[in-house]
PDB file of N, CA and C in Angstrom:
ATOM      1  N   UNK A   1     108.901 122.770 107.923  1.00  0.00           N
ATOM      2  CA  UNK A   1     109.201 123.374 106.650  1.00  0.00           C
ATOM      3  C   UNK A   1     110.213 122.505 105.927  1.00  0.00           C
ATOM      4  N   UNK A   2     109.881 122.190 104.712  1.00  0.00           N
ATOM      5  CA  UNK A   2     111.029 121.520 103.602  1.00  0.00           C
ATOM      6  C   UNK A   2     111.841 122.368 102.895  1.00  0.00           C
ATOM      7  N   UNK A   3     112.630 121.964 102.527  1.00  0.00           N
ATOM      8  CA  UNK A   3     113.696 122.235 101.592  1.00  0.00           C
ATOM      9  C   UNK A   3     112.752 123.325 100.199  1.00  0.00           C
ATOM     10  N   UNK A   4     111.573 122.604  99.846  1.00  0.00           N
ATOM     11  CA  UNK A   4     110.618 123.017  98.940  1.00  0.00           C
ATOM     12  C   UNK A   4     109.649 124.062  99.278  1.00  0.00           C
ATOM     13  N   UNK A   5     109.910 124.557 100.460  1.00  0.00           N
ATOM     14  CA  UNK A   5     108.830 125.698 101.278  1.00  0.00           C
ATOM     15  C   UNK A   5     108.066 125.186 102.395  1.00  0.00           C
ATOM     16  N   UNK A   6     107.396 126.117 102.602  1.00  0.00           N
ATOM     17  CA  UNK A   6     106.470 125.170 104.069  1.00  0.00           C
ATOM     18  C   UNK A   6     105.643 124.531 103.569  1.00  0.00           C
ATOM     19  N   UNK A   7     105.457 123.636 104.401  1.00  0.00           N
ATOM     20  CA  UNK A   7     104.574 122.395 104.279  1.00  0.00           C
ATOM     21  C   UNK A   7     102.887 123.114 103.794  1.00  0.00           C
ATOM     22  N   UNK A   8     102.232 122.144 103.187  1.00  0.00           N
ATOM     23  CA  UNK A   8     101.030 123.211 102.764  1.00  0.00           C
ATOM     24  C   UNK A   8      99.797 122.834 104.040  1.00  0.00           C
ATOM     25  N   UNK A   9      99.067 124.167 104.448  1.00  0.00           N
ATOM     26  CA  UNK A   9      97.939 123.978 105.243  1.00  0.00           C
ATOM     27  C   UNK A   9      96.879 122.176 105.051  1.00  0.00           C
ATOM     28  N   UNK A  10      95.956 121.904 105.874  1.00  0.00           N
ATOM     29  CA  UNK A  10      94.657 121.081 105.471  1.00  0.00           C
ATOM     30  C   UNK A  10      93.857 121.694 104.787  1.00  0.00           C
ATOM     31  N   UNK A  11      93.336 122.917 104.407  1.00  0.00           N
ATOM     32  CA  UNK A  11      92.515 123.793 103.419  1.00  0.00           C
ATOM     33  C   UNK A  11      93.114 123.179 102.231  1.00  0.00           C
ATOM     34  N   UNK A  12      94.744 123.984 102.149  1.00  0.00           N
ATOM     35  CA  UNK A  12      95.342 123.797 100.508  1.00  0.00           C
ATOM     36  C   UNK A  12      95.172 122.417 100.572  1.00  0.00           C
ATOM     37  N   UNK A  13      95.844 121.531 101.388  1.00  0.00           N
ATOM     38  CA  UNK A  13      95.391 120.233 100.995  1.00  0.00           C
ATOM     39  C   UNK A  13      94.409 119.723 100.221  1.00  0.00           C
ATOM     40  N   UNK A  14      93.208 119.565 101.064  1.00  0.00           N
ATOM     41  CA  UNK A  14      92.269 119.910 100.749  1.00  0.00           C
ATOM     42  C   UNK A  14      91.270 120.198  99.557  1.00  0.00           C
ATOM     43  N   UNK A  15      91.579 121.526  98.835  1.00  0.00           N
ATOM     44  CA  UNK A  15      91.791 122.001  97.706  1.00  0.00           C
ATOM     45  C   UNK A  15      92.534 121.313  96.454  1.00  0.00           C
ATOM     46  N   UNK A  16      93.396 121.098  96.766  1.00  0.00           N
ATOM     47  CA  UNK A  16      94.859 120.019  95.799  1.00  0.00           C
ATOM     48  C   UNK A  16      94.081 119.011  95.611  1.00  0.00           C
ATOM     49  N   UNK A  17      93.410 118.319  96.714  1.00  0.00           N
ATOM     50  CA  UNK A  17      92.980 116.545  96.382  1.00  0.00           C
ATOM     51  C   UNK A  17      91.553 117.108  95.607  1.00  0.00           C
ATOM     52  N   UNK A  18      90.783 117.620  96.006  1.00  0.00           N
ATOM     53  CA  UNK A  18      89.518 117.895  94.834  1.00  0.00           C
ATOM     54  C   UNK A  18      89.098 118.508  93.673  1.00  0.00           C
ATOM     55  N   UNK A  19      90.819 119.169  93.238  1.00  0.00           N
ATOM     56  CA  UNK A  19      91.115 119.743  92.150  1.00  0.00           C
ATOM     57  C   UNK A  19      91.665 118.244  91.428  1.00  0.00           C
ATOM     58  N   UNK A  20      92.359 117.756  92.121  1.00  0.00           N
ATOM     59  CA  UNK A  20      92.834 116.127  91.924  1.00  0.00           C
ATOM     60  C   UNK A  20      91.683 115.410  90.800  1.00  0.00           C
ATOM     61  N   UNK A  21      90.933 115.153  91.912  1.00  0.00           N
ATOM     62  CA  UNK A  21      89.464 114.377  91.536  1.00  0.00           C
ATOM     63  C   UNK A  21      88.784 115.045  90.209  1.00  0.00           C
ATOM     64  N   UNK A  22      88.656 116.443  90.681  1.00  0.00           N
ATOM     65  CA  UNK A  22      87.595 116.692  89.369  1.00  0.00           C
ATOM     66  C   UNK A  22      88.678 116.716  88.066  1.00  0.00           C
ATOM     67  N   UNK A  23      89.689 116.763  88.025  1.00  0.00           N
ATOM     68  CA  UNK A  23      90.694 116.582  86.677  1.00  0.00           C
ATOM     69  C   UNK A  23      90.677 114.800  86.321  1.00  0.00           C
ATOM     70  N   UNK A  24      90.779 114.488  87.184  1.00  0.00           N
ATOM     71  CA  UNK A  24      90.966 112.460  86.574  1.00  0.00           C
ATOM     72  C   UNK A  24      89.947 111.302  87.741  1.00  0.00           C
ATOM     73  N   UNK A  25      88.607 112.270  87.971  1.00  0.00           N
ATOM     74  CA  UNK A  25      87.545 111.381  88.583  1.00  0.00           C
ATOM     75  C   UNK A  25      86.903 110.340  87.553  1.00  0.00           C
ATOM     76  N   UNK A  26      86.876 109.250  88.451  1.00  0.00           N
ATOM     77  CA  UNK A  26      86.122 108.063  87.807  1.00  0.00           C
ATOM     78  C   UNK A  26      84.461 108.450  87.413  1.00  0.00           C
ATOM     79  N   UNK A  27      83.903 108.409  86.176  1.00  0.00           N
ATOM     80  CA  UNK A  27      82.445 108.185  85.946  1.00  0.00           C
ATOM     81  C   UNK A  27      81.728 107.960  87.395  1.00  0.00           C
ATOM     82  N   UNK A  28      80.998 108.645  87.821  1.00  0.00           N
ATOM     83  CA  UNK A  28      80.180 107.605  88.684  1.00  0.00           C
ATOM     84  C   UNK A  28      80.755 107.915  89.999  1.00  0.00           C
ATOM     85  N   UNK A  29      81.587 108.554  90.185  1.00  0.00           N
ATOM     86  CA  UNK A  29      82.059 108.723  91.505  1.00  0.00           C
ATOM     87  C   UNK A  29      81.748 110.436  92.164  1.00  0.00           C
ATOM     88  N   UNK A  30      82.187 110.520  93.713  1.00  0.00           N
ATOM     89  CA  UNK A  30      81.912 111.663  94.099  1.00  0.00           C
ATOM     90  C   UNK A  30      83.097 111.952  95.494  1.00  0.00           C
ATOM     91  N   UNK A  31      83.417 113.039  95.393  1.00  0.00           N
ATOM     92  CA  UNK A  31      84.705 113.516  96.599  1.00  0.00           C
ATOM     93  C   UNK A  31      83.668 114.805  96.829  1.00  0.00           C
ATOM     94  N   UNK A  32      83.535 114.801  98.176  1.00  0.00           N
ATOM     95  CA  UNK A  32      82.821 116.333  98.636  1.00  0.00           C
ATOM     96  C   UNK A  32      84.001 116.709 100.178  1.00  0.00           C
ATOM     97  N   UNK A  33      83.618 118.127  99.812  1.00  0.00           N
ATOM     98  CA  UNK A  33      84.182 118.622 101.328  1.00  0.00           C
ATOM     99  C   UNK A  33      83.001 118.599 102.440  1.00  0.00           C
ATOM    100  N   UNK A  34      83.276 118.038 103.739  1.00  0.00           N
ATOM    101  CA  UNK A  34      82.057 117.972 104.629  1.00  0.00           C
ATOM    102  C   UNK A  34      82.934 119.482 105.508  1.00  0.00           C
ATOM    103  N   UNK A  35      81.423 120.902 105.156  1.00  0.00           N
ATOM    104  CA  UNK A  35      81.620 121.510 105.931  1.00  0.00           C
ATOM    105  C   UNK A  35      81.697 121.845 107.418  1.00  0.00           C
ATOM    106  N   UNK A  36      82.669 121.652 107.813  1.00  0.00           N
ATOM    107  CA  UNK A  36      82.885 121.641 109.085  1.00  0.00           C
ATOM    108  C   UNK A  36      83.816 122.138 109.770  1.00  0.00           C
ATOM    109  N   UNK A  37      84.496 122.566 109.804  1.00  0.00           N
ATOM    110  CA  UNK A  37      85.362 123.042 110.087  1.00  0.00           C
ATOM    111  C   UNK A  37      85.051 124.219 111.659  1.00  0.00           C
ATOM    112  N   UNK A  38      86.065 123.967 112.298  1.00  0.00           N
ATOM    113  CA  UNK A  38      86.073 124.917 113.458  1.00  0.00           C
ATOM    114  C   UNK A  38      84.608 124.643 114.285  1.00  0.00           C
ATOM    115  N   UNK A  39      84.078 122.947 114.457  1.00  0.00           N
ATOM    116  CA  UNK A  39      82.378 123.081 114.748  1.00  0.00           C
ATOM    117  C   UNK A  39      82.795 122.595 116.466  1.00  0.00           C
ATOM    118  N   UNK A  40      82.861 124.128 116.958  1.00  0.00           N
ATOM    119  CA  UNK A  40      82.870 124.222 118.156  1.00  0.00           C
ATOM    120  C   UNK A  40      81.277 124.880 118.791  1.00  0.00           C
ATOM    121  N   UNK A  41      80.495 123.895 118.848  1.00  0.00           N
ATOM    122  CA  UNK A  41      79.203 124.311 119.139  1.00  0.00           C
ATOM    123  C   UNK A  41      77.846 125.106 118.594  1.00  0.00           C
ATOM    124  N   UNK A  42      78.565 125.773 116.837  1.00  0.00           N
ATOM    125  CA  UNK A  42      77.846 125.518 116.413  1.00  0.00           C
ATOM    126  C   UNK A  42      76.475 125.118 116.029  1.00  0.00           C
ATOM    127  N   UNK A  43      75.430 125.657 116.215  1.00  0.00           N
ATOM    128  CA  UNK A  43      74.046 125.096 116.124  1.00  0.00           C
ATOM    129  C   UNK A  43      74.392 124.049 114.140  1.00  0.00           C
ATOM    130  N   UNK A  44      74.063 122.972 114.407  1.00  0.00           N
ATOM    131  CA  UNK A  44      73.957 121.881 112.767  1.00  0.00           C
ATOM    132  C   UNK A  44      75.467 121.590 112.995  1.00  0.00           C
ATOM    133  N   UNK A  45      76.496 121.888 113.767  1.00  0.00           N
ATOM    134  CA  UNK A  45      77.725 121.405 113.202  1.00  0.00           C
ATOM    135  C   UNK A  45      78.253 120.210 114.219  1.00  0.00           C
ATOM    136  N   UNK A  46      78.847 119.026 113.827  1.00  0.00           N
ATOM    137  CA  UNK A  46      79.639 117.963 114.805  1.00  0.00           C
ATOM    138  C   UNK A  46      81.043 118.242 114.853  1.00  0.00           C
ATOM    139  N   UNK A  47      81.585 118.212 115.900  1.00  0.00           N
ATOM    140  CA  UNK A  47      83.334 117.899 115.826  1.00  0.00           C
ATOM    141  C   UNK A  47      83.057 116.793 115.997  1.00  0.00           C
ATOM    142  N   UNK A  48      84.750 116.305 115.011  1.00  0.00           N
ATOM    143  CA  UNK A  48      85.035 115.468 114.360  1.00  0.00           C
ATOM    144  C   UNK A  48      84.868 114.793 113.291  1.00  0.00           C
ATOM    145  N   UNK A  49      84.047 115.117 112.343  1.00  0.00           N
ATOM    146  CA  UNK A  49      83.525 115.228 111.352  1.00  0.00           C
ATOM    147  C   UNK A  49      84.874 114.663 110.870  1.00  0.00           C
ATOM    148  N   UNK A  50      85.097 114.254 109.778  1.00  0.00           N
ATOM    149  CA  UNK A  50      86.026 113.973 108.728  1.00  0.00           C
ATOM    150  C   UNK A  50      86.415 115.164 107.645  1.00  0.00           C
ATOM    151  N   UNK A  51      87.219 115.400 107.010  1.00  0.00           N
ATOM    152  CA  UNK A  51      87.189 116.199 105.642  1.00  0.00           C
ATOM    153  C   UNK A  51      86.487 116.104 104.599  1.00  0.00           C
ATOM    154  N   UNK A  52      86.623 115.019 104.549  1.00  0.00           N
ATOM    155  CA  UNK A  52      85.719 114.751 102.359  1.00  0.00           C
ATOM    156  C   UNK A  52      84.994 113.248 103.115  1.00  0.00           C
ATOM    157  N   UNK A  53      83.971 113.339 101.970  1.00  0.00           N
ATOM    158  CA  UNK A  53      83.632 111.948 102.050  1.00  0.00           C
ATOM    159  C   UNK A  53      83.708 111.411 100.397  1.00  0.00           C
ATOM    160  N   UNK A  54      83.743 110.001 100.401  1.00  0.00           N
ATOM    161  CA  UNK A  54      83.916 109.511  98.948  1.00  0.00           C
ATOM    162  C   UNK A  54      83.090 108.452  98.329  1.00  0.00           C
ATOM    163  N   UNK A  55      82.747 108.475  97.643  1.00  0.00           N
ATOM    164  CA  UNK A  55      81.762 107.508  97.096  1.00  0.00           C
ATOM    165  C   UNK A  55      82.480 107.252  95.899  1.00  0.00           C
ATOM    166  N   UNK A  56      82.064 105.775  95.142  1.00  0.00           N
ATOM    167  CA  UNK A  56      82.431 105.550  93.967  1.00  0.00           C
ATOM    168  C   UNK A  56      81.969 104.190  93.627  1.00  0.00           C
ATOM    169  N   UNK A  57      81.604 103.748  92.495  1.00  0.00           N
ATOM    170  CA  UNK A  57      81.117 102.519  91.681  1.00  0.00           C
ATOM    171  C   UNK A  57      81.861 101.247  92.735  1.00  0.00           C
ATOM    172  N   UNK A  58      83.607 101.362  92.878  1.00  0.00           N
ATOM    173  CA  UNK A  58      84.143  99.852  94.094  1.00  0.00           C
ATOM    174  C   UNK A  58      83.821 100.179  94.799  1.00  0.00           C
ATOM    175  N   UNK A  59      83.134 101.152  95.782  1.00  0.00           N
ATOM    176  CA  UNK A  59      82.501 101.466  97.415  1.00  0.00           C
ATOM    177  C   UNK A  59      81.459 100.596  97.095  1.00  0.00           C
ATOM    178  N   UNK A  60      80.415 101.073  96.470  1.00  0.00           N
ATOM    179  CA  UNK A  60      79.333 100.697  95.848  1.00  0.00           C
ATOM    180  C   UNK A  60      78.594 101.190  97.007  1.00  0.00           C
ATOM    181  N   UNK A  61      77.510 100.396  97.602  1.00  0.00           N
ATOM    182  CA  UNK A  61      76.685 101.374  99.040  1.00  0.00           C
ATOM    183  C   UNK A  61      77.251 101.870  99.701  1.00  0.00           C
ATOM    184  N   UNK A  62      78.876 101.549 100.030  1.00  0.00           N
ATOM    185  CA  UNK A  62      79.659 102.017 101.394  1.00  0.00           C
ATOM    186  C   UNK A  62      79.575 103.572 100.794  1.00  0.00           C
ATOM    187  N   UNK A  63      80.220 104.564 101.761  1.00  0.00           N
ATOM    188  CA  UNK A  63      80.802 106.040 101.788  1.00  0.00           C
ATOM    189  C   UNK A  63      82.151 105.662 102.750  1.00  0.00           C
ATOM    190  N   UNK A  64      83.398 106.356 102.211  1.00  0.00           N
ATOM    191  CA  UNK A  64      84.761 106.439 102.696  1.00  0.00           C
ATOM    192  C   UNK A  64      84.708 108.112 103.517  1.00  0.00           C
ATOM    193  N   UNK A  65      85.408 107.925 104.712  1.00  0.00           N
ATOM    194  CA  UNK A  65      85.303 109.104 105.016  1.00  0.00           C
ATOM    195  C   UNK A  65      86.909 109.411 105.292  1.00  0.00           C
ATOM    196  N   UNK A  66      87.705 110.363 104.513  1.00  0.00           N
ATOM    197  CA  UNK A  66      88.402 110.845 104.708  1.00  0.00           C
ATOM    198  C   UNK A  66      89.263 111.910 105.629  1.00  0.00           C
ATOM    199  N   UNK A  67      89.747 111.462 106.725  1.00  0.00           N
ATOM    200  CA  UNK A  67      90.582 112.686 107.292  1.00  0.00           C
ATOM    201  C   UNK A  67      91.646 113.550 106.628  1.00  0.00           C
ATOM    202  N   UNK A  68      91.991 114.584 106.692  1.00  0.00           N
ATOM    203  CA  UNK A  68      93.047 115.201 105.895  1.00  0.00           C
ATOM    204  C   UNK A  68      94.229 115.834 107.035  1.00  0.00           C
ATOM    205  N   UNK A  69      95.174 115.647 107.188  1.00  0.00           N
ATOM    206  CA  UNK A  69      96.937 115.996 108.259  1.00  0.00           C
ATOM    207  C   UNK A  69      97.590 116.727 107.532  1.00  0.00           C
ATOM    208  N   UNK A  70      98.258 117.113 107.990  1.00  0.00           N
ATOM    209  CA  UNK A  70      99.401 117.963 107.412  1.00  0.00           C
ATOM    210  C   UNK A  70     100.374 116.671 107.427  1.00  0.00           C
ATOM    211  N   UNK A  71     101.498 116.373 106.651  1.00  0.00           N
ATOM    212  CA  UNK A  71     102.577 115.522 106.593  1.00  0.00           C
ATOM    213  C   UNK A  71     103.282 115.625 107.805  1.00  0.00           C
ATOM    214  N   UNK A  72     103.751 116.830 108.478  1.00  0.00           N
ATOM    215  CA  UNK A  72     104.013 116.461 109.877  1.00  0.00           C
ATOM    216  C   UNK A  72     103.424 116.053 111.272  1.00  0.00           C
ATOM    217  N   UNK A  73     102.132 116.030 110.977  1.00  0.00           N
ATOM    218  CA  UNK A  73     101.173 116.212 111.862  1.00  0.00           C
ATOM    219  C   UNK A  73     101.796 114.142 112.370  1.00  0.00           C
ATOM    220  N   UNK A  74     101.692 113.578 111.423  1.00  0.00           N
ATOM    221  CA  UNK A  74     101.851 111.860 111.297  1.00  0.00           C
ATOM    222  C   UNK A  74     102.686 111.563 112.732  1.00  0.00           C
ATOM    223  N   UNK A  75     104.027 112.596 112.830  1.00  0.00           N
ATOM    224  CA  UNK A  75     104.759 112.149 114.176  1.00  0.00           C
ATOM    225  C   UNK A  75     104.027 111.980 115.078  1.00  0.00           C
ATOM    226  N   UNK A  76     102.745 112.963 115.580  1.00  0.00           N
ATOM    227  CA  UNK A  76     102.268 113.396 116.531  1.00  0.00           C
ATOM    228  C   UNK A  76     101.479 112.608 117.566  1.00  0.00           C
ATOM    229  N   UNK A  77     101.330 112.224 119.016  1.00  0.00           N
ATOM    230  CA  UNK A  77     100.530 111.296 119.430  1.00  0.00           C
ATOM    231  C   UNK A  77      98.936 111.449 119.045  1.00  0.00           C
ATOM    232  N   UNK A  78      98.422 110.221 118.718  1.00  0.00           N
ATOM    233  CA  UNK A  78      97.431 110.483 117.749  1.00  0.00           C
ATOM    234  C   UNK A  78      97.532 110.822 116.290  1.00  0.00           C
ATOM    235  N   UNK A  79      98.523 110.883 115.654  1.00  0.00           N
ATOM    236  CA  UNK A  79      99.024 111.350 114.351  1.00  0.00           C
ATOM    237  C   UNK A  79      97.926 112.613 114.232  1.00  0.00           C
ATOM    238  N   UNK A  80      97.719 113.528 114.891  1.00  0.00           N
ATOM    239  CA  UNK A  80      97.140 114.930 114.926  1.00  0.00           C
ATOM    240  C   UNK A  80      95.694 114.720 114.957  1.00  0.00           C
ATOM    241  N   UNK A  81      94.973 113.773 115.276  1.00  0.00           N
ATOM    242  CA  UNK A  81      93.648 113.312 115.463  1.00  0.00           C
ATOM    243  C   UNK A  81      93.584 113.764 117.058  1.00  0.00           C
ATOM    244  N   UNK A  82      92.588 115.031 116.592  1.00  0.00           N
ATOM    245  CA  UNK A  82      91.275 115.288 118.107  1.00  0.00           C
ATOM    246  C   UNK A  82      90.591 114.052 118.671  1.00  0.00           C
ATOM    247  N   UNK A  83      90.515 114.114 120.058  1.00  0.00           N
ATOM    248  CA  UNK A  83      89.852 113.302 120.618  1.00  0.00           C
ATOM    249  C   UNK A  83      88.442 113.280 119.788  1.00  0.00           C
ATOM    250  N   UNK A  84      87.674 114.096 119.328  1.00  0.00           N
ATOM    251  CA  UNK A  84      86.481 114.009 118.496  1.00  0.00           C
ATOM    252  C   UNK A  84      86.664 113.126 117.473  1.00  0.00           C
ATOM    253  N   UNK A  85      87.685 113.403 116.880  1.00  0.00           N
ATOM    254  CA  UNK A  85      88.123 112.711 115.242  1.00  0.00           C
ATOM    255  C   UNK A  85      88.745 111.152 115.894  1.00  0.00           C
ATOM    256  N   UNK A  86      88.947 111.231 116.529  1.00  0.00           N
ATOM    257  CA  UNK A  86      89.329 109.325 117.372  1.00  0.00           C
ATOM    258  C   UNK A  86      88.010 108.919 117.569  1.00  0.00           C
ATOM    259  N   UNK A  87      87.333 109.502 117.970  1.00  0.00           N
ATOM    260  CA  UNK A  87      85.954 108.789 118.252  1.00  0.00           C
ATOM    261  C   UNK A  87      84.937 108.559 117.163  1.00  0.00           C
ATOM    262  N   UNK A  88      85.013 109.461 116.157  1.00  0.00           N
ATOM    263  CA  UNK A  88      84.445 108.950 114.997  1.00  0.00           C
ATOM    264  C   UNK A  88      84.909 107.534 114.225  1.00  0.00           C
ATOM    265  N   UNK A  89      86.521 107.952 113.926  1.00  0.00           N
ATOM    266  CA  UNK A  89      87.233 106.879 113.787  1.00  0.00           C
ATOM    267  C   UNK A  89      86.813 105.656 113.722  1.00  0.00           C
ATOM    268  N   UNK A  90      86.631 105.190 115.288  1.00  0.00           N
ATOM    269  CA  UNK A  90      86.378 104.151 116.555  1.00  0.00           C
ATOM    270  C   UNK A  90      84.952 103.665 115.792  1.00  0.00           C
ATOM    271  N   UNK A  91      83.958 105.166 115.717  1.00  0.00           N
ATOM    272  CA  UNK A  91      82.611 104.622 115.425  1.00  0.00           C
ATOM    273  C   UNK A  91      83.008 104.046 114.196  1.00  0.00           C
ATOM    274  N   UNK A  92      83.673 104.626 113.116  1.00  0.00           N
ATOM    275  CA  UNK A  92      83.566 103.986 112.007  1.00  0.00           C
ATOM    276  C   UNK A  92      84.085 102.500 111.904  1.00  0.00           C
ATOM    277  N   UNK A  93      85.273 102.215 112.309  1.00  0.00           N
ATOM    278  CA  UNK A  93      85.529 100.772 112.922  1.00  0.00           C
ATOM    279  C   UNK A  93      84.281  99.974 113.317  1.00  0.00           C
ATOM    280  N   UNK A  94      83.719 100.047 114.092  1.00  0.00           N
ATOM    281  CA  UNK A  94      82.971  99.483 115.011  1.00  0.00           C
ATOM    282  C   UNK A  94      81.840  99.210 113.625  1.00  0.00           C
ATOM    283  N   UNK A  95      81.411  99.880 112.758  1.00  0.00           N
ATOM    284  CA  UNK A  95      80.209  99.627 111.883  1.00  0.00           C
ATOM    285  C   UNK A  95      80.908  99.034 110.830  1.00  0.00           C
ATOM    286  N   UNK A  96      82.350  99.044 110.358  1.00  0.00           N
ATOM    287  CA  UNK A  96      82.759  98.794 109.136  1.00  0.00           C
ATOM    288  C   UNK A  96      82.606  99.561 107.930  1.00  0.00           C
ATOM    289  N   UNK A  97      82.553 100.745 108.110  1.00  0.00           N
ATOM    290  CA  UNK A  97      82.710 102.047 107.374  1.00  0.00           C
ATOM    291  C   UNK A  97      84.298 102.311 107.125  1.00  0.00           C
ATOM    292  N   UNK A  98      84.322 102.495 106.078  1.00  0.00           N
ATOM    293  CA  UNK A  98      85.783 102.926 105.675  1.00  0.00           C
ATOM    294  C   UNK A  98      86.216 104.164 105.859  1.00  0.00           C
ATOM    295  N   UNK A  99      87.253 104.402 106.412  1.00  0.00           N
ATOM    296  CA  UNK A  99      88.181 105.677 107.058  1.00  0.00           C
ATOM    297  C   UNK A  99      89.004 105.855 107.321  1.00  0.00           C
ATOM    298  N   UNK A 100      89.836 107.053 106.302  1.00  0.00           N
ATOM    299  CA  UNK A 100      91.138 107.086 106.460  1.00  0.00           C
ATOM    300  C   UNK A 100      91.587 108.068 107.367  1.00  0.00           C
ATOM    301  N   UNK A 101      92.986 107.935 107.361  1.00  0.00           N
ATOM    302  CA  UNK A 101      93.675 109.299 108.079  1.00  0.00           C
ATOM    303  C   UNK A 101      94.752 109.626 107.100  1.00  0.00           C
ATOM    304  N   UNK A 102      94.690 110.587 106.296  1.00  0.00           N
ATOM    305  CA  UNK A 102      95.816 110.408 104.944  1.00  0.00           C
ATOM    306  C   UNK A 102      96.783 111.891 105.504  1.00  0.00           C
ATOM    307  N   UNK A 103      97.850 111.834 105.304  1.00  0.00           N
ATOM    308  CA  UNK A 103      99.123 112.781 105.524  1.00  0.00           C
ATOM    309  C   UNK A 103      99.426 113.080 103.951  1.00  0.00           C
ATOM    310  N   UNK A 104      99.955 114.803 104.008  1.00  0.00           N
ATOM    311  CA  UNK A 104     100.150 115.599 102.854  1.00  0.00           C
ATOM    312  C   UNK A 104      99.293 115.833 101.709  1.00  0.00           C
ATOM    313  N   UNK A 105      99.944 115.952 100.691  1.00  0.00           N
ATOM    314  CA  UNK A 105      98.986 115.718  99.349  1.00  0.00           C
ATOM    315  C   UNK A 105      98.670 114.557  98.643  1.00  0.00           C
ATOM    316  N   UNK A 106     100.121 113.802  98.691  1.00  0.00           N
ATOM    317  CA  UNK A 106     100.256 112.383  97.740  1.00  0.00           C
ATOM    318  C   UNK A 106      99.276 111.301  98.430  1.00  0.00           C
ATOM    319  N   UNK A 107      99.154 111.299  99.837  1.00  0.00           N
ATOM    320  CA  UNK A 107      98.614 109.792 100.223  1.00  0.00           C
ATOM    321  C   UNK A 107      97.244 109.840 100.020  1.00  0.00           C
ATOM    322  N   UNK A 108      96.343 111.394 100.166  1.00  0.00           N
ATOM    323  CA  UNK A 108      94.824 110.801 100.478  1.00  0.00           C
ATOM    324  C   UNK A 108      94.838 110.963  98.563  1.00  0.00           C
ATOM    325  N   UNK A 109      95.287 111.258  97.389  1.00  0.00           N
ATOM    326  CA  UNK A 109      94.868 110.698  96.339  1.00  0.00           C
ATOM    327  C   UNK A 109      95.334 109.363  96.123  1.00  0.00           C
ATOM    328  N   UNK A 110      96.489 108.665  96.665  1.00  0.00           N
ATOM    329  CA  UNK A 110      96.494 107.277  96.403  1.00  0.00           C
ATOM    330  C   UNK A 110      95.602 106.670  97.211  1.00  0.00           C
ATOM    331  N   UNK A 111      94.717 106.924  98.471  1.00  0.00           N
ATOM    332  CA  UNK A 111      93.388 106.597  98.481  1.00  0.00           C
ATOM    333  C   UNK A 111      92.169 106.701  97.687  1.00  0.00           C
ATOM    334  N   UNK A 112      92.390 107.496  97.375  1.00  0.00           N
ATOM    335  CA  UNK A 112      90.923 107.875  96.029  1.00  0.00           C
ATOM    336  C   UNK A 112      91.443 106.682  94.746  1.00  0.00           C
ATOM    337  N   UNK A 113      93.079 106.689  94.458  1.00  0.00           N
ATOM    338  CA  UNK A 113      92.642 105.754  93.580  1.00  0.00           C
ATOM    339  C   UNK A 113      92.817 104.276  93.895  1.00  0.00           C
ATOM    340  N   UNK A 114      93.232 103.902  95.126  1.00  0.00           N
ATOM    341  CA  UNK A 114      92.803 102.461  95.681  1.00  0.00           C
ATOM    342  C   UNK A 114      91.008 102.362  95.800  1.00  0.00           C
ATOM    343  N   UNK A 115      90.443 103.309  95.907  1.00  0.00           N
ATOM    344  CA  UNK A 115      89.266 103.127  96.246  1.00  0.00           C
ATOM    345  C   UNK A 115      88.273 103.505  95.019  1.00  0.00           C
ATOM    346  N   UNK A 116      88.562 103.984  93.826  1.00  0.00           N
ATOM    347  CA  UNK A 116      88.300 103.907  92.753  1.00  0.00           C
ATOM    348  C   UNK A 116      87.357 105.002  92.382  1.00  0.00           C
ATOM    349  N   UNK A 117      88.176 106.423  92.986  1.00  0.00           N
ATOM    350  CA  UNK A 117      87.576 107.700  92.839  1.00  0.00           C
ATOM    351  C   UNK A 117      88.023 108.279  91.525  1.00  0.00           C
ATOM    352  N   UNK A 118      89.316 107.911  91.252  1.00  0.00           N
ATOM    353  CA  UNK A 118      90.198 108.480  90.315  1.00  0.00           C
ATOM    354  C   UNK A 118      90.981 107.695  89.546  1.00  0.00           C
ATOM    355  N   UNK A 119      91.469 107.785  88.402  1.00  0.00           N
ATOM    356  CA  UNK A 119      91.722 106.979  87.289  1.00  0.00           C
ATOM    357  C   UNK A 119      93.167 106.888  87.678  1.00  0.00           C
TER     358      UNK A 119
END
C-alpha cells in the first residue's frame, strides 16, 4: 500500500491500460484482453496465457504479448511470473515474439507507446 492508497489490482490495471489505448490509440493498431484468467483446466483455456496482446502498423506481422504485475509483485522471485507464464515467456524468446512483463499502470503504456500502439 502507498501513501496514495492501495496499490491497484491486474483487472484495474488492466482496465486503466485499455481505457489508455482506446483514448490516444494509433490508426491501425489493436490492444485486446486475452480471456483467461483463472485457466485452471478449463476445457479452451491455457495457463499462462499473457494479458493483452498488441498489434500495430511498427509490429507490422509480429503480435506483442503483454503480461500485466502489480508494481509490487517486481520484488518477487520471478517478478510474480507463474511457472506457466515463464514458460510462455521462454517460448516467446525462443521464436522471437515480443513480450513483456510490465509493473503498475505507467510501464505497460510506455510499452504501447515504444511499440506504437498509442500516440
Amino acid at each position: 500500500m502507498s501513501a496514495a492508497g492501495p496499490e491497484p489490482s491486474e483487472k484495474e490495471i488492466q482496465a486503466a491500460v485499455l481505457d489508455h489505448w482506446r483514448a490516444a490509440r494509433v490508426p491501425g493498431s489493436l490492444v485486446a484482453a486475452i480471456p483467461n484468467a483463472g485457466a485452471l483446466g478449463q476445457s479452451g483455456l491455457t495457463a499462462g496465457l499473457p494479458d493483452l496482446l498488441v498489434m500495430s502498423p511498427k509490429l507490422g506481422a509480429r503480435t506483442l504479448f503483454l503480461e500485466l504485475k502489480r508494481a509490487g509483485r517486481r520484488s518477487e522471485k520471478f517478478g510474480g511470473l507463474s511457472g506457466d507464464q515463464r514458460e510462455f515467456r521462454l517460448l516467446c524468446e525462443s521464436l522471437n515474439v515480443p513480450h513483456f512483463v510490465a509493473y503498475g499502470r505507467d510501464e505497460p503504456i510506455a510499452v504501447l507507446r515504444a511499440w506504437g500502439a498509442i500516440r
